[in-house]
Structures are given as structure tokens and as C-alpha cells.
Protein backbone atom coordinates (compact mmCIF):
# COMPACT_ATOMS: atom_id res chain seq x y z
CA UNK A 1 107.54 46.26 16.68
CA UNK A 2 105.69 49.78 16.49
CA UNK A 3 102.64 48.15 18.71
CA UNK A 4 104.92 46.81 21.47
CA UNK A 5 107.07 50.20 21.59
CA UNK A 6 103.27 51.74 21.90
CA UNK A 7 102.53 49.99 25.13
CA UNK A 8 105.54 50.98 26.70
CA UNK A 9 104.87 54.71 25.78
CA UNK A 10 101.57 54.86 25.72
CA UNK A 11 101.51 54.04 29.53
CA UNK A 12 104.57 55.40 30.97
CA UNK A 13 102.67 57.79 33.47
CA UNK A 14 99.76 56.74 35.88
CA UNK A 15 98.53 60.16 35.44
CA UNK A 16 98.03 62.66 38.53
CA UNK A 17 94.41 61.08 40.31
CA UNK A 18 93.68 58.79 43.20
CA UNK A 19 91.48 55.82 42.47
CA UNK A 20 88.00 56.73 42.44
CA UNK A 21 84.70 55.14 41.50
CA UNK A 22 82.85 55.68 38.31
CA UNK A 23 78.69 56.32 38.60
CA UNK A 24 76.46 57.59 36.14
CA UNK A 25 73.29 59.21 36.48
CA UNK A 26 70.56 59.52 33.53
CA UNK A 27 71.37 57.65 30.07
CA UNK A 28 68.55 54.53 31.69
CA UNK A 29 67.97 52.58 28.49
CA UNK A 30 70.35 55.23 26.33
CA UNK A 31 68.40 58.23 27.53
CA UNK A 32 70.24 61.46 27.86
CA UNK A 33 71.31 63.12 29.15
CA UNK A 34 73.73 61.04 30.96
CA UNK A 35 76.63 62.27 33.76
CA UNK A 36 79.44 59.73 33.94
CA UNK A 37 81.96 59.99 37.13
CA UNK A 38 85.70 59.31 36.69
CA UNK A 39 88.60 59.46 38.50
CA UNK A 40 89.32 62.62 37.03
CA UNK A 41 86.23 64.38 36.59
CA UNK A 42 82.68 64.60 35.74
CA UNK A 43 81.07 64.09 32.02
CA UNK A 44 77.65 65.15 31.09
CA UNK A 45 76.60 64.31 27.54
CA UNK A 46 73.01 66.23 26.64
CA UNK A 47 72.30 64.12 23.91
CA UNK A 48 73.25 60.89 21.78
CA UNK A 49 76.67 61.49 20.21
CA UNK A 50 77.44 61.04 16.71
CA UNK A 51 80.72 62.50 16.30
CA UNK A 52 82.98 60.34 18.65
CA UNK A 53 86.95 60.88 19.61
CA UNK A 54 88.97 57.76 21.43
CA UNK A 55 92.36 57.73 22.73
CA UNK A 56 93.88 55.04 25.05
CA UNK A 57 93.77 51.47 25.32
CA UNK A 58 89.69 49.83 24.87
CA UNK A 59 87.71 53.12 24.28
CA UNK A 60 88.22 52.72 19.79
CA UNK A 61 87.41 48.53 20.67
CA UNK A 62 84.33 49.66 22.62
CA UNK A 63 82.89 52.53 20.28
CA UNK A 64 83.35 49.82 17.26
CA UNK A 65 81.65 46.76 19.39
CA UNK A 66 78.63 49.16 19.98
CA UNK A 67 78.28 49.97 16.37
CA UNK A 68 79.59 53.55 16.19
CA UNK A 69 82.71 54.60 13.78
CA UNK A 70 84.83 57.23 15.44
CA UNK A 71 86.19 60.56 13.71
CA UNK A 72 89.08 60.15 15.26
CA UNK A 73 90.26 57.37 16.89
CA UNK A 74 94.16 55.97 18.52
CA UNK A 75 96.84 55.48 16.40
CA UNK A 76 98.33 52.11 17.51
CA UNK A 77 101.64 52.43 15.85
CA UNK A 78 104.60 54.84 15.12
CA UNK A 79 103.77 55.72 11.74
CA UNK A 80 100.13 56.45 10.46
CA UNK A 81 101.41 54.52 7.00
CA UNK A 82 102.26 51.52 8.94
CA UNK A 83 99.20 48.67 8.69
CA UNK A 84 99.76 48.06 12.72
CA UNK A 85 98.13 51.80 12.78
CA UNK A 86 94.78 49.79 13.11
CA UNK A 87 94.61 46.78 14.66
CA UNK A 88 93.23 43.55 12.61
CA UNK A 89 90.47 43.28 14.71
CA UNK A 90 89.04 46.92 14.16
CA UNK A 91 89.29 47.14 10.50
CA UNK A 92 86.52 45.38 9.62
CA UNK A 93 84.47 47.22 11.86
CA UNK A 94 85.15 50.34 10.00
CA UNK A 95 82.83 49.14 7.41
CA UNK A 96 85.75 51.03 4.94
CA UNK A 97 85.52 54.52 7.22
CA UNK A 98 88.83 55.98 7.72
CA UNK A 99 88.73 57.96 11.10
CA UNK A 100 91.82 60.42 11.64
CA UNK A 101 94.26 58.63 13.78
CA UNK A 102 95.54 60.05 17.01
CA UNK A 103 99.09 59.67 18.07
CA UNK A 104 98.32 59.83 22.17
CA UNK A 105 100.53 59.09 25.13
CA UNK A 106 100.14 59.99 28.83
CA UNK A 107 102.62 62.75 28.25
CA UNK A 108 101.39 63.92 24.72
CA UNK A 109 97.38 64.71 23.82
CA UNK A 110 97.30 66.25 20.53
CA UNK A 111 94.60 68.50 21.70
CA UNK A 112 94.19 70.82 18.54
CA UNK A 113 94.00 67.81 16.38
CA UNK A 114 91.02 66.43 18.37
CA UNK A 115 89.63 69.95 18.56
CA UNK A 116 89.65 70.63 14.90
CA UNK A 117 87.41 67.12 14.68
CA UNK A 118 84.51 68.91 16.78
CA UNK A 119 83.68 65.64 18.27
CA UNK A 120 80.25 65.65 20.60
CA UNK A 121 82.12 63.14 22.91
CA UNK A 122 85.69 61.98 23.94
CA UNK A 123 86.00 58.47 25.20
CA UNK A 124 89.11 57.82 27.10
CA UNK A 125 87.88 54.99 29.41
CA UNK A 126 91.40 52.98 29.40
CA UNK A 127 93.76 55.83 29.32
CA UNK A 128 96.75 57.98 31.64
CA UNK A 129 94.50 61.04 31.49
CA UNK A 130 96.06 63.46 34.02
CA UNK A 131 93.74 66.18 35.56
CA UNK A 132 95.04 69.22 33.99
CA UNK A 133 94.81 67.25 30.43
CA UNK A 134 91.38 66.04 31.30
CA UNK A 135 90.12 69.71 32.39
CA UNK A 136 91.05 71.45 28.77
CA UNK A 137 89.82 68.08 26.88
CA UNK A 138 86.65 68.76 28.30
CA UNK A 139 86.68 72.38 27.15
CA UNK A 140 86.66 70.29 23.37
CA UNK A 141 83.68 67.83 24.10
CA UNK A 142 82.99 65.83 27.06
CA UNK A 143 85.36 63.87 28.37
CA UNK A 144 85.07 60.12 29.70
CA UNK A 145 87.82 59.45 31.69
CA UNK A 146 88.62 55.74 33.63
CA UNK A 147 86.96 54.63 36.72
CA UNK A 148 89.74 53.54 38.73
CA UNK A 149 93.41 53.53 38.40
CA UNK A 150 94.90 54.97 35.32
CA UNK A 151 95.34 52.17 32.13
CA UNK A 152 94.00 49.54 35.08
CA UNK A 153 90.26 49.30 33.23
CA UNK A 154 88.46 46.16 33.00
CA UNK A 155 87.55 44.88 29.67
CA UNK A 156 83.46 45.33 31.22
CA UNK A 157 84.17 48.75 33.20
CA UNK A 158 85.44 49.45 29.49
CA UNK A 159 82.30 48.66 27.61
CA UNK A 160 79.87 49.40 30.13
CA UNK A 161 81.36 53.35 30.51
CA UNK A 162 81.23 53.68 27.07
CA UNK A 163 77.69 51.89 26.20
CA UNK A 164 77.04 54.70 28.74
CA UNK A 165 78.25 57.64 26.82
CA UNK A 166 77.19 56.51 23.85
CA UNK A 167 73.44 55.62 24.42
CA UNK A 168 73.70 51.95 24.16
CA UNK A 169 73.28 50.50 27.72
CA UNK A 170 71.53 47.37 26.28
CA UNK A 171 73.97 46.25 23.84
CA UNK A 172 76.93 46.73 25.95
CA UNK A 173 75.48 44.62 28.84
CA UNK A 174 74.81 42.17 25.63
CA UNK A 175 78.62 42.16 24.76
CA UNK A 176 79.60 41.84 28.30
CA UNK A 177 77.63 38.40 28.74
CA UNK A 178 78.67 37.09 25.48
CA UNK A 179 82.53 37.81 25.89
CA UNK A 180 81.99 36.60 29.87
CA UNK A 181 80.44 33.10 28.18
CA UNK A 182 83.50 32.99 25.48
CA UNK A 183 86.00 32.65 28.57
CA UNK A 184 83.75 30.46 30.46
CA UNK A 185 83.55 27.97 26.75
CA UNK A 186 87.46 28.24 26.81
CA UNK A 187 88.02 27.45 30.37
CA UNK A 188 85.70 24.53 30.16
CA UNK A 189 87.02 23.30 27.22
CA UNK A 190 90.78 23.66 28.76
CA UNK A 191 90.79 21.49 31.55
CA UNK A 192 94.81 21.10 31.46
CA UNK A 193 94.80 24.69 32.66
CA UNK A 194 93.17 23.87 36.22
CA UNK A 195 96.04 23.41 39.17
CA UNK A 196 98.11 25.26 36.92
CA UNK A 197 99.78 28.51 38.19
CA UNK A 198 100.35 30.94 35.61
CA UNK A 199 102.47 34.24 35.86
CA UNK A 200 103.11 37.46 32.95
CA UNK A 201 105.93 39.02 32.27
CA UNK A 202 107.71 41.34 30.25
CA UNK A 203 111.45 42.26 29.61
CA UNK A 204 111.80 46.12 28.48
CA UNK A 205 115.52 46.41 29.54
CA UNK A 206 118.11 44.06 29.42
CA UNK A 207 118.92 44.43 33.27
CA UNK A 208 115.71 43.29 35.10
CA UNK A 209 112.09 41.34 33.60
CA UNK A 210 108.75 43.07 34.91
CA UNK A 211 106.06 40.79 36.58
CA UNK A 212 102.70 42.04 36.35
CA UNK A 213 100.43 42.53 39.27
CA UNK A 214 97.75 40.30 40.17
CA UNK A 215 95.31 42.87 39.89
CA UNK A 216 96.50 43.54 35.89
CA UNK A 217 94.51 42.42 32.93
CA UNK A 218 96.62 40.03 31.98
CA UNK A 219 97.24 37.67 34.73
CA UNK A 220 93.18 38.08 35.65
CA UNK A 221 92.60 36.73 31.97
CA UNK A 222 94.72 33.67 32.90
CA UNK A 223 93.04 33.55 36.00
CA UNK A 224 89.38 33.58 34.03
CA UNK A 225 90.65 30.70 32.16
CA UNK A 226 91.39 28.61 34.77
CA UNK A 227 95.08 29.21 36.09
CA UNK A 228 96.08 29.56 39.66
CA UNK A 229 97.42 32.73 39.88
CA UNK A 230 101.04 32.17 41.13
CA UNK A 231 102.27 32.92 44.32
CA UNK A 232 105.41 34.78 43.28
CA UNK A 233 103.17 37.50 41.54
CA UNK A 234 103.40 40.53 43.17
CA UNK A 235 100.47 41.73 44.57
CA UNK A 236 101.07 45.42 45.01
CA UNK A 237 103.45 48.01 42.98
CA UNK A 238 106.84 48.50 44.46
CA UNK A 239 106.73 52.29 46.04
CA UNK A 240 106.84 54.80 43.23
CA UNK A 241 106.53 52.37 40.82
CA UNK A 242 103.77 52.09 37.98
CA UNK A 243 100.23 50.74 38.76
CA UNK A 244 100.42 47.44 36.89
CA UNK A 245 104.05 45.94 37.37
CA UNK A 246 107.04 45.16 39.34
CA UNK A 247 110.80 45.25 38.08
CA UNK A 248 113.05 41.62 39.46
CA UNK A 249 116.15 41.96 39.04
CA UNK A 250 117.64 38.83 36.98
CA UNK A 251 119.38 37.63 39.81
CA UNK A 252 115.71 37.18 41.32
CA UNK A 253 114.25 34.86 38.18
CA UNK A 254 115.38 31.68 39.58
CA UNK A 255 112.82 32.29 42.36
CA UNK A 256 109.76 33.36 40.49
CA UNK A 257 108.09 30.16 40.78
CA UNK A 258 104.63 29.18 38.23
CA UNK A 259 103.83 26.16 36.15
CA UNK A 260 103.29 28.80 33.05
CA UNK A 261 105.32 32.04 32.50
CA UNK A 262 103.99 34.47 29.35
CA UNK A 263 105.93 37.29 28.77
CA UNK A 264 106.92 39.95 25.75
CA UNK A 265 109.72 41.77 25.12
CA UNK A 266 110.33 45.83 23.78
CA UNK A 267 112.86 44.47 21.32
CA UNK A 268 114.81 41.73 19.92
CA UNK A 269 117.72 42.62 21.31
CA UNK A 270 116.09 42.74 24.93
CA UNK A 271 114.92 39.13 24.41
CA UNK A 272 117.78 37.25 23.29
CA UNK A 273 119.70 39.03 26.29
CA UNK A 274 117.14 38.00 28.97
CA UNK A 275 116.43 34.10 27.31
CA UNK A 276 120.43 34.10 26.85
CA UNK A 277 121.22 34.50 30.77
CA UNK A 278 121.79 31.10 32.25
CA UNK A 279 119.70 32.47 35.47
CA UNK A 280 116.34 33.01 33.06
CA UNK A 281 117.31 29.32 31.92
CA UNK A 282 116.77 28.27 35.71
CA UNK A 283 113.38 30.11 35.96
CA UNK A 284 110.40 27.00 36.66
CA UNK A 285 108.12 28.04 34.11
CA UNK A 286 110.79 27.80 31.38
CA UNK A 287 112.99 25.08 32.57
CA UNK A 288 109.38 22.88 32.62
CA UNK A 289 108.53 23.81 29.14
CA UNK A 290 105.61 26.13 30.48
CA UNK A 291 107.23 29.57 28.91
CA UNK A 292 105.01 31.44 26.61
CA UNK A 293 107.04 33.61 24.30
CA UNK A 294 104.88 36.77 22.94
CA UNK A 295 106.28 37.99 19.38
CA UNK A 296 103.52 38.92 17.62
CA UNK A 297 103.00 42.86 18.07
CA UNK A 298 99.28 42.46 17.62
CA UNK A 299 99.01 39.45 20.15
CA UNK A 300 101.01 41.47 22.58
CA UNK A 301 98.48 44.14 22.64
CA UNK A 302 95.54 41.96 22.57
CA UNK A 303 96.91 40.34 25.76
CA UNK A 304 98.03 43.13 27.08
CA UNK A 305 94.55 45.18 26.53
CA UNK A 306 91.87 42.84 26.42
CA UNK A 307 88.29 43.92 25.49
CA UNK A 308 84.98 42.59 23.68
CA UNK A 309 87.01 42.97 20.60
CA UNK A 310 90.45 41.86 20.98
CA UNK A 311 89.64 38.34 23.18
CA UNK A 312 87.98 36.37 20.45
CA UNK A 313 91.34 37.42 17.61
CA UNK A 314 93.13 36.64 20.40
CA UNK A 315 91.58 33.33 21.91
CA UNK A 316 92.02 31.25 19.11
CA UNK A 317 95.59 32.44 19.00
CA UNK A 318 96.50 32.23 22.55
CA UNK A 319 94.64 29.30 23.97
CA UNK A 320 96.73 26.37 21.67
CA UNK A 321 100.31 28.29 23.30
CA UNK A 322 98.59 27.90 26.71
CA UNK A 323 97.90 24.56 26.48
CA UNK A 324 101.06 23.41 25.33
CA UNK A 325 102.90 25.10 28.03
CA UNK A 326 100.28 23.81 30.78
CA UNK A 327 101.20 20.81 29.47
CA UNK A 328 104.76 21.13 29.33
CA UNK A 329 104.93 20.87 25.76
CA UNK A 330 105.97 24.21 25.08
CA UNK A 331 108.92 25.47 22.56
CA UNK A 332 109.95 29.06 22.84
């Protein structure tokens, strides 16, 4: 599961700045040129790009929903040969292009590669940018970091920063009130979901399962839907801890209480250990039928990074496990 492995790696480090806003002046309508704040620095771009870079989570989604075909764009697997290298929702946007992919992680940037693409931007608007990799990016291209916290983007900060950058204002406020409408249609047509808490999880070791915050783009999905968010979701990160998630230890998973529980796993082996453990048996959301098991590497990431791309794949794959488990009908 090359994708899932990816998530873990790709956001092992929250980078190195505090939570800041994100502002742009210029670019009204597209015009340039156009300065875009981040949390870790400022971008200016003098003129519409046409050679584009993206790395991270959202930024290769956002480029393709706006129309543009990057040079160089994420590699979302372990091994350039493997299909999961692009996900199925991108391909057909590449209208048959085929854009040198980027292995990136917080702790790895392959700077020359990106270099040698002479790109006239860099999006990295979902991403663990730290400063110091952010400063000699920017010596390549401009750089568009994240807004906020790092891989904490919204799926609109994500397409609004990079309709920014990339001179197309109007069509990513377009895509932001057609995706907003697509969750509006699903909640309304998903009734069973309302009174419903909901809660998502993840088990990457065999010795504790990770509960994402509130804040995280995967419980506020739920929550756009028309869950209750539960109350055993943590709300903040434990000290020192990442940005989006808190470790329980299994001894705890009795207690996490929710009507609906989603939740992937790193491996096989990790997931048969957790669902094997008579305590995890004992958890509500499973021992009501409400436990949504992730498997699918590509459905992990969609849920997992959502954007104006990945929802609708993802919808009409995700809503029919959600209602069975709001309804109690769910088989893991």
C-alpha cells in the first residue's frame, strides 16, 4: 500500500513555522503580479506562470482543477513504475502529459530535480515546508507555501492560494461553490447521517490507534455531511505531538465513544492486530456496526486529503460505507 505508506511519510514533520495567515496582494481578476503570504514566507509571481512545480498534498489536484498541467508534479507512491504514482482522479486531467514526478517528504525536497525543470512557480499549498527548505526553493522559482499549520490546508484555502498563483481567481472561486454544493447535495440526500457522531482513526503501530483532531480534514468532511462530531475526539494535539492527531493507547478504545468510527491502517499486519484485540472489539462504533474500514490506498488518500478533485472519486465511494454504518448495517 505505496499511497498509505506515503501519508505516513509524507507528513511526519510539521515543519519549523508558527501558524500564520495567508494574504495576497495584486493578481485581482488573475492580474499580476500577485504577492501571496504564507506561513513561511512571501511569494511574488511577476507574471502568469506556465511552467508549474507541485509537491505536497492538494497543490497537483488544484493546478489540474484550474486547467494547468504541471512539469513536475508529486509522486504519490514508492516507485515511479507503480500506477498509484498518479492518482485515478488526476490522470485524466493530464490530457496524456506526463509531468516528471517528484518523490517529496517533509524531510526530503529533491531540490536539483525541481531546479533542473526551471519552473516559473512552485505550489506547495498543502505541504511540511520548513523555513530553511522554503528559503532555497524560492531561490528556484517562487514558492507558495500553506497558510496555516503545516499539511492542515483546507480543501478551499487549497484552491483559492493556488487560483491565486496561477492567475485564475474566477475559476477557483467557481470550483469552490460547486464542490461546497456537492457536500451540501450529499448531506441532504443522507439524512441517516444527522444525530450521528462520527470519529477517524488510524492504526500505524500495533501498540496504540491515532484519533484525528477535530480541526483535521477528515473529521470536518464528516462534519460537512452531517455527523456530530464526537465528543471523544480530541480537540488539541497532545504536547509535542503532530498537528493533526492523537495516539490512545488500546487500553483507552473501549472509551472512545461515536455512533461511526472510520479509520485506515499502515499495513495489514497493523490491522488484523488492532481489529484482533478483544478491547478494539468493545469500542461503540464497532461493536454497533458503525466501523468504517479504509483499504483502498486511493480512498485512504482521498479521505485523508480532500480537494475539488478527490471529493467527487471519493463521494460516490464513501457515502454508501457511511450510510451503512450510520445505520448500523456495517461489515468490516
Amino acid at each position: 500500500m505505496t499511497l498509505v505508506i506515503g501519508l505516513v511519510a509524507g507528513c511526519s514533520s510539521d515543519g519549523d513555522a508558527d501558524s500564520a495567515g495567508s494574504s495576497a496582494s495584486g493578481g485581482a481578476g488573475g492580474a499580476f503580479p500577485v504577492t501571496i503570504d504564507s506561513a513561511v514566507g512571501k511569494a511574488t509571481i511577476e507574471k502568469k506562470p506556465t511552467r508549474v512545480v507541485t509537491i505536497g498534498w492538494g497543490s497537483t489536484d488544484a493546478a489540474l482543477a484550474l486547467g494547468v498541467v504541471p512539469v513536475g508534479m508529486q509522486d504519490m507512491s514508492g516507485d515511479v513504475d507503480d500506477d498509484s504514482a498518479i492518482l485515478p482522479w488526476d490522470k485524466p486531467k493530464l490530457k496524456g502529459a506526463q509531468p516528471t514526478l517528484l518523490k517529496y517528504t517533509s524531510k526530503s525536497v529533491p531540490f536539483e530535480q525541481i531546479a533542473a525543470l526551471q519552473p516559473d512557480v512552485i505550489l506547495a499549498v498543502n505541504s511540511g515546508l520548513t523555513s530553511e527548505q522554503y528559503s532555497r526553493l524560492s531561490q528556484v522559482a517562487p514558492t507558495v507555501g500553506y497558510p496555516g499549520k503545516a499539511w492542515q490546508t483546507s480543501w478551499q484555502d487549497q484552491i483559492t492560494t493556488a487560483g491565486k498563483a496561477l492567475g485564475e481567481t474566477q475559476k477557483a472561486a467557481q470550483l469552490v461553490d460547486s464542490t461546497s454544493a456537492l457536500i451540501a447535495k450529499s448531506k441532504q440526500e443522507h439524512p441517516e447521517f444527522a444525530g450521528k457522531t462520527a470519529a477517524f482513526g488510524s492504526g500505524t503501530t500495533a501498540d496504540n490507534f491515532n484519533m484525528y483532531l477535530a480541526t483535521d480534514s477528515r473529521v470536518q468532511l464528516l462534519k460537512d455531511l452531517g455527523f456530530t462530531i464526537s465528543p471523544s475526539v480530541p480537540t488539541a494535539p497532545s504536547p509535542g505531538g503532530s498537528s493533526y492527531a492523537v495516539p490512545t493507547s488500546i487500553e483507552r478504545l473501549g472509551d472512545i465513544e461515536s455512533d461511526v468510527m472510520v479509520a485506515w491502517y499502515l499495513s495489514d499486519s497493523v490491522r488484523s492486530g488492532l481489529e484482533g484485540n478483544d478491547v478494539f472489539r468493545t469500542m461503540p462504533a464497532v461493536a454497533r456496526h458503525g466501523y468504517v474500514r479504509l483499504d483502498e490506498p486511493a480512498l485512504v488518500y482521498a479521505t485523508s486529503a480532500v480537494t475539488v478533485l478527490s471529493l467527487p472519486w471519493m463521494l460516490d465511494r464513501y457515502l454508501p460505507r457511511l450510510s451503512d454504518a450510520a445505520q448500523g448495517k456495517a461489515r468490516a
